[in-house]
PDB file of N, CA and C in Angstrom:
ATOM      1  N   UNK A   1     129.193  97.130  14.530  1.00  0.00           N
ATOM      2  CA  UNK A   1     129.177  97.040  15.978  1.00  0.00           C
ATOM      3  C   UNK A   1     129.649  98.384  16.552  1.00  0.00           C
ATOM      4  N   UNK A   2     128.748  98.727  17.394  1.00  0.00           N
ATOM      5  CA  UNK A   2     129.487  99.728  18.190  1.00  0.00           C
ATOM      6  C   UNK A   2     130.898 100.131  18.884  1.00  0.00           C
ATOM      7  N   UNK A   3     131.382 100.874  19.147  1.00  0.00           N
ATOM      8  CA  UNK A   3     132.782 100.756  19.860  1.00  0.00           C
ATOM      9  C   UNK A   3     132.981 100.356  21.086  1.00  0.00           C
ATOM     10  N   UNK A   4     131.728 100.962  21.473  1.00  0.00           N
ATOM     11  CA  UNK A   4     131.709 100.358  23.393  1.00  0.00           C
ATOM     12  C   UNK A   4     130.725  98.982  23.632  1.00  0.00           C
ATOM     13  N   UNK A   5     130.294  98.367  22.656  1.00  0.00           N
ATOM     14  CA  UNK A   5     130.026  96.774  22.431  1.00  0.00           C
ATOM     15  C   UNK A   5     131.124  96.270  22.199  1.00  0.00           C
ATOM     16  N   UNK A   6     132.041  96.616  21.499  1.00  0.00           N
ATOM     17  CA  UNK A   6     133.453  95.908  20.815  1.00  0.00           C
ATOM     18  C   UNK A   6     134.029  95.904  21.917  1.00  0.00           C
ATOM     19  N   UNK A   7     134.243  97.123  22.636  1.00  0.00           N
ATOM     20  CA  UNK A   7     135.060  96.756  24.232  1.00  0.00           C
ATOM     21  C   UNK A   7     134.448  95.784  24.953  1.00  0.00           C
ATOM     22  N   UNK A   8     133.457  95.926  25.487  1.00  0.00           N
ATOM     23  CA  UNK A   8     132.613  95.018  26.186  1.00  0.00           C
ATOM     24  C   UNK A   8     133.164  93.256  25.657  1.00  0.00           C
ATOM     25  N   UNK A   9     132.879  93.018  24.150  1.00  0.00           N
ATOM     26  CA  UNK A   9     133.294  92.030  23.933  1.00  0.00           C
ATOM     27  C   UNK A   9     134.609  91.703  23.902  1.00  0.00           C
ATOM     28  N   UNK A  10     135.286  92.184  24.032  1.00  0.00           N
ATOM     29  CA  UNK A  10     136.907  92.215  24.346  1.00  0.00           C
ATOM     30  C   UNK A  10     137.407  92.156  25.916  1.00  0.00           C
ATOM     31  N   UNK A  11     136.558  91.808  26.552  1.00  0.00           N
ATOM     32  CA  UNK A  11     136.504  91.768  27.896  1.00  0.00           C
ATOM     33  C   UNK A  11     136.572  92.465  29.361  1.00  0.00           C
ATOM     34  N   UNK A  12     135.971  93.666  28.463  1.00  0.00           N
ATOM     35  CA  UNK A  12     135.889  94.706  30.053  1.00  0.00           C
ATOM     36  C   UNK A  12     134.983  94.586  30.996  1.00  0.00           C
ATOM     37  N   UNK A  13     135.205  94.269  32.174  1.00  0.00           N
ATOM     38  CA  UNK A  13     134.398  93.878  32.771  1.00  0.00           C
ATOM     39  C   UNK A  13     133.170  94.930  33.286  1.00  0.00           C
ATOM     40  N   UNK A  14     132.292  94.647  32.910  1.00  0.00           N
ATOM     41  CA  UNK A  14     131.349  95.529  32.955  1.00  0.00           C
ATOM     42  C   UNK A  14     130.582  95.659  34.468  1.00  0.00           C
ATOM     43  N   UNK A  15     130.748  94.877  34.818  1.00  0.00           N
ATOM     44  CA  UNK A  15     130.529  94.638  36.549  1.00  0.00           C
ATOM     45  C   UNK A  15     131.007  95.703  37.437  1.00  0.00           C
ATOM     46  N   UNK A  16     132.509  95.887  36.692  1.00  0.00           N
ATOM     47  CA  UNK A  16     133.556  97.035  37.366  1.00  0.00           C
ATOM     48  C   UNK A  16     133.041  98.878  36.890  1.00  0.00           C
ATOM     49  N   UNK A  17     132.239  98.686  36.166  1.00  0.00           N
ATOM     50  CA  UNK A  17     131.964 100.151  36.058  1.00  0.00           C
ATOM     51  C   UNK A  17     130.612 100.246  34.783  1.00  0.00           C
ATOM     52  N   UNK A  18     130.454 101.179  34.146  1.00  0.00           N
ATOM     53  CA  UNK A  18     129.807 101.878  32.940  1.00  0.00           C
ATOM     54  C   UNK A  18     130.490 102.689  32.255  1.00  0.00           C
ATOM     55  N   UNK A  19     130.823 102.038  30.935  1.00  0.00           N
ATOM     56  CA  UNK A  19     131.884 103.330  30.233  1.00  0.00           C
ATOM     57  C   UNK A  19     130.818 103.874  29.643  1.00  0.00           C
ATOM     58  N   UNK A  20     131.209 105.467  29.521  1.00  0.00           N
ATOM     59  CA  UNK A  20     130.609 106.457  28.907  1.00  0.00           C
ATOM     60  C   UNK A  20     130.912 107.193  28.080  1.00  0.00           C
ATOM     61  N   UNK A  21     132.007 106.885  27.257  1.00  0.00           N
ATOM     62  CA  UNK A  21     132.949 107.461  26.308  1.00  0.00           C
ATOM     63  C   UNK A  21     133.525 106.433  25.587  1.00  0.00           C
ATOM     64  N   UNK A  22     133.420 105.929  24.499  1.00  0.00           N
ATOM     65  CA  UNK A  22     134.433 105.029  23.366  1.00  0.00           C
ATOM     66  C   UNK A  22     134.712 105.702  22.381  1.00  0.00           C
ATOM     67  N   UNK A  23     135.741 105.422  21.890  1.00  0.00           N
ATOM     68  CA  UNK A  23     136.406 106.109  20.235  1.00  0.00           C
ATOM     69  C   UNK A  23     137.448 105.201  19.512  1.00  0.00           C
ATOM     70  N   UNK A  24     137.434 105.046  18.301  1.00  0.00           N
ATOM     71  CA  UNK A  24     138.673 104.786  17.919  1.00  0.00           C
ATOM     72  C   UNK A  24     140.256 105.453  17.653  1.00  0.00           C
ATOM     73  N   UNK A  25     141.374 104.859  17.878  1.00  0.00           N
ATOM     74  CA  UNK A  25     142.517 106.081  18.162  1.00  0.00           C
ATOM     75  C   UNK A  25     143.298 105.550  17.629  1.00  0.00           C
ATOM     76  N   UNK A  26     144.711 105.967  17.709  1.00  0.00           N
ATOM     77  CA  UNK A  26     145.894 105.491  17.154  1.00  0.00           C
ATOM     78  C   UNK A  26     145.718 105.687  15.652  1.00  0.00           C
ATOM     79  N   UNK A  27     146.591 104.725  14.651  1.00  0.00           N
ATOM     80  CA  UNK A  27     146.883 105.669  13.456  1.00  0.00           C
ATOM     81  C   UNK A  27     145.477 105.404  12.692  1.00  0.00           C
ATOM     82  N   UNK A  28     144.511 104.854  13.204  1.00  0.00           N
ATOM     83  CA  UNK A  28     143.065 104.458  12.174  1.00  0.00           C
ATOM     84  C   UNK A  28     142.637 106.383  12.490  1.00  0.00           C
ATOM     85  N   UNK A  29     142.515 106.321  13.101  1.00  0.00           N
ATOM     86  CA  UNK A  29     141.764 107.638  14.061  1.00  0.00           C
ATOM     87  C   UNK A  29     142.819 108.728  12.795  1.00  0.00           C
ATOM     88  N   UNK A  30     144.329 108.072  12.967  1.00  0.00           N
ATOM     89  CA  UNK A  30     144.601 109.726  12.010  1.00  0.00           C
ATOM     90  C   UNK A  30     145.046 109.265  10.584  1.00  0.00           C
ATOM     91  N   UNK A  31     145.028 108.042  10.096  1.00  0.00           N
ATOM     92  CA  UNK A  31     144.756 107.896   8.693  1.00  0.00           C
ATOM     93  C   UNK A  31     146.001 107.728   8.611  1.00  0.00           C
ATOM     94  N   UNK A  32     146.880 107.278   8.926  1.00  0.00           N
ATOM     95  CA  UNK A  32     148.497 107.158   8.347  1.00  0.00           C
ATOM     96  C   UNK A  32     148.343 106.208   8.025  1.00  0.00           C
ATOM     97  N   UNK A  33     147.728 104.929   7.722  1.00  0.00           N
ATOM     98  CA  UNK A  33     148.196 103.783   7.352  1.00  0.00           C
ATOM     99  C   UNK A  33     147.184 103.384   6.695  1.00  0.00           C
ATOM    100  N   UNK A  34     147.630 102.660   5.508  1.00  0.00           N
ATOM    101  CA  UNK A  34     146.108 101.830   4.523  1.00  0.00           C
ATOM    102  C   UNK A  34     145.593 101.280   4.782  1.00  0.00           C
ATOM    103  N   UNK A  35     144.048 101.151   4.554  1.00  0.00           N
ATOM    104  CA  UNK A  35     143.169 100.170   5.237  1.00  0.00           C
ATOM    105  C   UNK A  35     143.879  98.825   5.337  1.00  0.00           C
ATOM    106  N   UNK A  36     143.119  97.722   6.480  1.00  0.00           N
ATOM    107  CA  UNK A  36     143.833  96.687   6.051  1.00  0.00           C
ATOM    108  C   UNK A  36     145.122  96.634   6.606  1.00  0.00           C
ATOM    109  N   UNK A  37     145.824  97.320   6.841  1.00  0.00           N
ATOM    110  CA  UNK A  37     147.170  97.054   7.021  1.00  0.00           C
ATOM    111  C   UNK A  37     147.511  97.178   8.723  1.00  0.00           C
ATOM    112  N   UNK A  38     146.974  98.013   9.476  1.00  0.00           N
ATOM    113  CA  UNK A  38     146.891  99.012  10.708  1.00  0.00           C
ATOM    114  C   UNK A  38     145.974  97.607  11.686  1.00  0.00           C
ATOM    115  N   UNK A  39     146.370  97.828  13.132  1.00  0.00           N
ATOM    116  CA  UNK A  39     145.728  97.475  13.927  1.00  0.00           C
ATOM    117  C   UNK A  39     144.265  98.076  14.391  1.00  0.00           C
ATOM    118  N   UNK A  40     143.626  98.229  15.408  1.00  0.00           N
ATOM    119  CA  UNK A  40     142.230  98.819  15.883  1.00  0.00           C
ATOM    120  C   UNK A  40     142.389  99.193  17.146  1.00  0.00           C
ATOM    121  N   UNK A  41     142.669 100.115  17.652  1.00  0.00           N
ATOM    122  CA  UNK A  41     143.480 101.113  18.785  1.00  0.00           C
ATOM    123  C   UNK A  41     141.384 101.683  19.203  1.00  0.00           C
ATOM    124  N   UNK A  42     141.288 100.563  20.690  1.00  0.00           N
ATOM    125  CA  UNK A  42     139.661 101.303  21.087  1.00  0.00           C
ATOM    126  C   UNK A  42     140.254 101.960  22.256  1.00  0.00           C
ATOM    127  N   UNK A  43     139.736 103.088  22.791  1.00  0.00           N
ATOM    128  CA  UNK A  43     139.905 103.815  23.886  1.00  0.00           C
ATOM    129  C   UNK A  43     138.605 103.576  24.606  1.00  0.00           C
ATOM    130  N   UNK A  44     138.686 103.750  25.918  1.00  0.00           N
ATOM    131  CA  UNK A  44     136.983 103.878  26.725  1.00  0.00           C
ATOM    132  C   UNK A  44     137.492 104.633  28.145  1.00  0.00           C
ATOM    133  N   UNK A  45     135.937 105.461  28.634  1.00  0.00           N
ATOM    134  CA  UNK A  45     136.444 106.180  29.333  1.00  0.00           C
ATOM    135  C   UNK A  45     134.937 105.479  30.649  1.00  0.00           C
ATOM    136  N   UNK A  46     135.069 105.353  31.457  1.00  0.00           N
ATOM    137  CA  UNK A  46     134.078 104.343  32.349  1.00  0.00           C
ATOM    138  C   UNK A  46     133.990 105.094  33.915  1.00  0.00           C
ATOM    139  N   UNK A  47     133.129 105.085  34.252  1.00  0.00           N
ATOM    140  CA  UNK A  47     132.931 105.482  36.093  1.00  0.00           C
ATOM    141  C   UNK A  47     132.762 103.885  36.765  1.00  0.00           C
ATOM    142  N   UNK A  48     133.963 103.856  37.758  1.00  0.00           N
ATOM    143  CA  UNK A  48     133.676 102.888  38.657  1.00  0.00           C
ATOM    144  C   UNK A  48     131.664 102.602  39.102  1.00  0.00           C
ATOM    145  N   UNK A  49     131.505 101.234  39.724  1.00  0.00           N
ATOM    146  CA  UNK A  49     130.435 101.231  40.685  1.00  0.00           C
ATOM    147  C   UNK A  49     131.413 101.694  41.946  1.00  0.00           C
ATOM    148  N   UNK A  50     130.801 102.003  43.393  1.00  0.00           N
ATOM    149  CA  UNK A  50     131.270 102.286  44.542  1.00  0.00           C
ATOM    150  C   UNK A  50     131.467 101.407  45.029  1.00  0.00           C
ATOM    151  N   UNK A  51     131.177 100.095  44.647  1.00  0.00           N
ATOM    152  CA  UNK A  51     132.046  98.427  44.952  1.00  0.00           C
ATOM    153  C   UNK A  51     133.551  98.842  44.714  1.00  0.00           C
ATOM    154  N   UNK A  52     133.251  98.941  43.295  1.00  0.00           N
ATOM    155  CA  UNK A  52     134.573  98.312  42.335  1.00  0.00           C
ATOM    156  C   UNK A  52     135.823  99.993  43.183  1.00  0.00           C
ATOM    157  N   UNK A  53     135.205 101.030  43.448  1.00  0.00           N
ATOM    158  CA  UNK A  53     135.654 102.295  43.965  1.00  0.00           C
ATOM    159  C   UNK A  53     136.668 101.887  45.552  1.00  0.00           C
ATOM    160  N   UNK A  54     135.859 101.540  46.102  1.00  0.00           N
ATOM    161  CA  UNK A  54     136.048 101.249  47.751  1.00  0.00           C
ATOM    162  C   UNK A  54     136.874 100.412  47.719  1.00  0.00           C
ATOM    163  N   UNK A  55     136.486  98.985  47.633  1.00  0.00           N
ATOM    164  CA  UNK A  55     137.454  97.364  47.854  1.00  0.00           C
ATOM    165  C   UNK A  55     137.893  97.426  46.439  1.00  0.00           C
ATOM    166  N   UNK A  56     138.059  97.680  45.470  1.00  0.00           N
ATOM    167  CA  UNK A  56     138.808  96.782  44.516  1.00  0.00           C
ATOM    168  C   UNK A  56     139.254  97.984  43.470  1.00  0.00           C
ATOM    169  N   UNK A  57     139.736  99.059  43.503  1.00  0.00           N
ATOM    170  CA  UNK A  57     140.047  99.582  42.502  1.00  0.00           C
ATOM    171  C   UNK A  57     140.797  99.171  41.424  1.00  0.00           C
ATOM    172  N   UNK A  58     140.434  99.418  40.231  1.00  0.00           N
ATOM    173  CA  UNK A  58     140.701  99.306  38.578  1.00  0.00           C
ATOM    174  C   UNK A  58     140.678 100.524  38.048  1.00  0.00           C
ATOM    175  N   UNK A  59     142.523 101.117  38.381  1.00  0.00           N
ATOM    176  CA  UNK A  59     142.469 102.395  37.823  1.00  0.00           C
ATOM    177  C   UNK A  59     142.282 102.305  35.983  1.00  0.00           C
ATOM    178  N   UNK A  60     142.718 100.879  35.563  1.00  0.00           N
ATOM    179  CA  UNK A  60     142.937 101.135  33.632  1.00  0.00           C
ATOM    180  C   UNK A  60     142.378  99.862  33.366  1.00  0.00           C
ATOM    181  N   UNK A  61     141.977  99.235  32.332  1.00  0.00           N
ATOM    182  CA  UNK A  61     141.548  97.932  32.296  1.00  0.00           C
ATOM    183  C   UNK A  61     142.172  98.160  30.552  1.00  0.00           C
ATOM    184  N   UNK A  62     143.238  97.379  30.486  1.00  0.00           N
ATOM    185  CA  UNK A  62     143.970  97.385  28.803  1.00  0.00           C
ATOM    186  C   UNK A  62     143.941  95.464  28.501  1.00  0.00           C
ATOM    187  N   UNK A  63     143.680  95.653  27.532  1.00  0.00           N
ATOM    188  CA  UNK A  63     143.994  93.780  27.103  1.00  0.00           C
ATOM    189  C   UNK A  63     144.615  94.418  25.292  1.00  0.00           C
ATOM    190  N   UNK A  64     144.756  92.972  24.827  1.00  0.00           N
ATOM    191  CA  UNK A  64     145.192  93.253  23.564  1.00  0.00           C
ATOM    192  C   UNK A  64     145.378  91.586  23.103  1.00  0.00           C
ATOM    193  N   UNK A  65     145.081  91.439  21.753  1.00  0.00           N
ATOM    194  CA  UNK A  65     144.819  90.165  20.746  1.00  0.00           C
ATOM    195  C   UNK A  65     146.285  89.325  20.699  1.00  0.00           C
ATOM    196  N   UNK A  66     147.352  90.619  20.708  1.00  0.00           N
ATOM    197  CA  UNK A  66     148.775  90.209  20.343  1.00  0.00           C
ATOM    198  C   UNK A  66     149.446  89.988  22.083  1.00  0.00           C
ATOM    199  N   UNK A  67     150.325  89.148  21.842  1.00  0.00           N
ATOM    200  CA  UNK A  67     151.140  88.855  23.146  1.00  0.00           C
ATOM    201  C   UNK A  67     152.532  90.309  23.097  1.00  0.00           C
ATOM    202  N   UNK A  68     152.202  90.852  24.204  1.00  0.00           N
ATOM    203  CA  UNK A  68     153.508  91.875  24.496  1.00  0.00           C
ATOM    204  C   UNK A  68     154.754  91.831  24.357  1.00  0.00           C
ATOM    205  N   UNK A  69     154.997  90.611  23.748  1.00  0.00           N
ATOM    206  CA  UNK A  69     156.497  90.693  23.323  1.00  0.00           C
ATOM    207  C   UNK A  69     156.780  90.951  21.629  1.00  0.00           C
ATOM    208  N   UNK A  70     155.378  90.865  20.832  1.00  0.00           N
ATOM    209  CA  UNK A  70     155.692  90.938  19.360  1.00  0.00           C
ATOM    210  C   UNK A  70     153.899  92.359  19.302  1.00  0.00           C
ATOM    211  N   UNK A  71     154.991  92.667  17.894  1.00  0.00           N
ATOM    212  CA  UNK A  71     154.361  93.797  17.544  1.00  0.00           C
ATOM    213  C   UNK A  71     152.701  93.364  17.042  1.00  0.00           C
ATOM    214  N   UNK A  72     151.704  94.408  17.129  1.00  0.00           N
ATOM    215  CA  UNK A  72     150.471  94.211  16.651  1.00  0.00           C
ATOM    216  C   UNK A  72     150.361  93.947  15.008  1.00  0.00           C
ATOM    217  N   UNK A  73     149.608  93.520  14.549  1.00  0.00           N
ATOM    218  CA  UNK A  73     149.763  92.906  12.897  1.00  0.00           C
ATOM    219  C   UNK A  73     148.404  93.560  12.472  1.00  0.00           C
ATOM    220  N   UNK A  74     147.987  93.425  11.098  1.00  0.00           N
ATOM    221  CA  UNK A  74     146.246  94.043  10.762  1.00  0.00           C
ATOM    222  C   UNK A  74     145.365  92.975  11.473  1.00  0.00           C
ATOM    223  N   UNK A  75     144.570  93.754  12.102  1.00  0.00           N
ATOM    224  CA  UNK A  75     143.345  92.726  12.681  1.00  0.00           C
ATOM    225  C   UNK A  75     143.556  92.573  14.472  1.00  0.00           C
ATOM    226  N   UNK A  76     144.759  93.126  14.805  1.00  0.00           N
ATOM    227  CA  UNK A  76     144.562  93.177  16.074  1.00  0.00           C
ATOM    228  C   UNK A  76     143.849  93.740  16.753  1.00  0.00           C
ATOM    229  N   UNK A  77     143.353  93.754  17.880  1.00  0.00           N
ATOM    230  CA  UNK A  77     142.963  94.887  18.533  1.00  0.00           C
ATOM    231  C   UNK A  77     143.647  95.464  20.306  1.00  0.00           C
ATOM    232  N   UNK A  78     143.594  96.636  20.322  1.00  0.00           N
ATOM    233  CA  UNK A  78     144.451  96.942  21.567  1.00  0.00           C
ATOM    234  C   UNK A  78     142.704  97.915  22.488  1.00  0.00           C
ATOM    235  N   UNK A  79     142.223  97.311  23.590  1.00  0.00           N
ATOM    236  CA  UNK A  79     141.279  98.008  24.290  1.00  0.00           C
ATOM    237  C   UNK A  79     141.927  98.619  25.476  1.00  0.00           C
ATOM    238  N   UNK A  80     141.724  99.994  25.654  1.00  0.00           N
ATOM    239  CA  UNK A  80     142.185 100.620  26.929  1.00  0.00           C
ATOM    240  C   UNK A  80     141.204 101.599  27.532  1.00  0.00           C
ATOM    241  N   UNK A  81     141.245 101.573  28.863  1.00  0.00           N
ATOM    242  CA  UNK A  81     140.031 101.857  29.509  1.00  0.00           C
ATOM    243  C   UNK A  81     140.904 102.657  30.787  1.00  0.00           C
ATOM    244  N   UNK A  82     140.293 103.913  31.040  1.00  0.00           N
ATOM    245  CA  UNK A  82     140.596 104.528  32.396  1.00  0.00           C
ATOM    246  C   UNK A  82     139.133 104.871  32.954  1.00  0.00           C
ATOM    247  N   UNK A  83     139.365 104.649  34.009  1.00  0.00           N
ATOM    248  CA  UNK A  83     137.946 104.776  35.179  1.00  0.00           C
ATOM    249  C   UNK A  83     138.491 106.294  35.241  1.00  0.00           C
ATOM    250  N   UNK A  84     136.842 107.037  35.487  1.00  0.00           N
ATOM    251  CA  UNK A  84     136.790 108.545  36.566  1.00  0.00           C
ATOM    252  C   UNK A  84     136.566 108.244  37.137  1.00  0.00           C
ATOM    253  N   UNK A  85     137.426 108.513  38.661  1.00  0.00           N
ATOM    254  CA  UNK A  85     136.666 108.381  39.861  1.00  0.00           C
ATOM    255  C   UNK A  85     136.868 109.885  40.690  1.00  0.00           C
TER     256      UNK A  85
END
């Protein structure tokens, strides 16, 4: 799967913009940790529509698998998204 399908399915709302940039980051991206073991750190980089710009700005759109009070485990995933506007 692609990276910016994987966001998409992770719930960015796609209504709110077009990302034009995905990557993977965090320690997968720099290899510190053994397969398997490490979470899935997606980045995306998206242009508002001039809807979502005007009435409703969404400067970051972040979700994540794990609840914010306990640490990420293998298999999580963390999606983070900043709009250009």
């Amino acid at each position: 799967m692609e990276v910016i399908d994987e966001i998409i399915v992770h719930g960015f709302p796609a209504e709110r913009g077009r990302l034009i940039h995905a990557l993977v980051g965090g320690s997968q991206l720099h290899g510190v940790k053994p397969e398997g073991t490490d979470d899935r750190d997606l980045y995306g980089i998206y242009i508002e529509t001039p809807e979502s710009y005007f009435w409703q700005g969404l400067e970051h759109f972040v979700t994540s698998r794990a609840p914010q009070s306990e640490r990420n485990q293998a298999g999580d995933v963390d999606v983070i998204n900043t709009a250009m506007t």
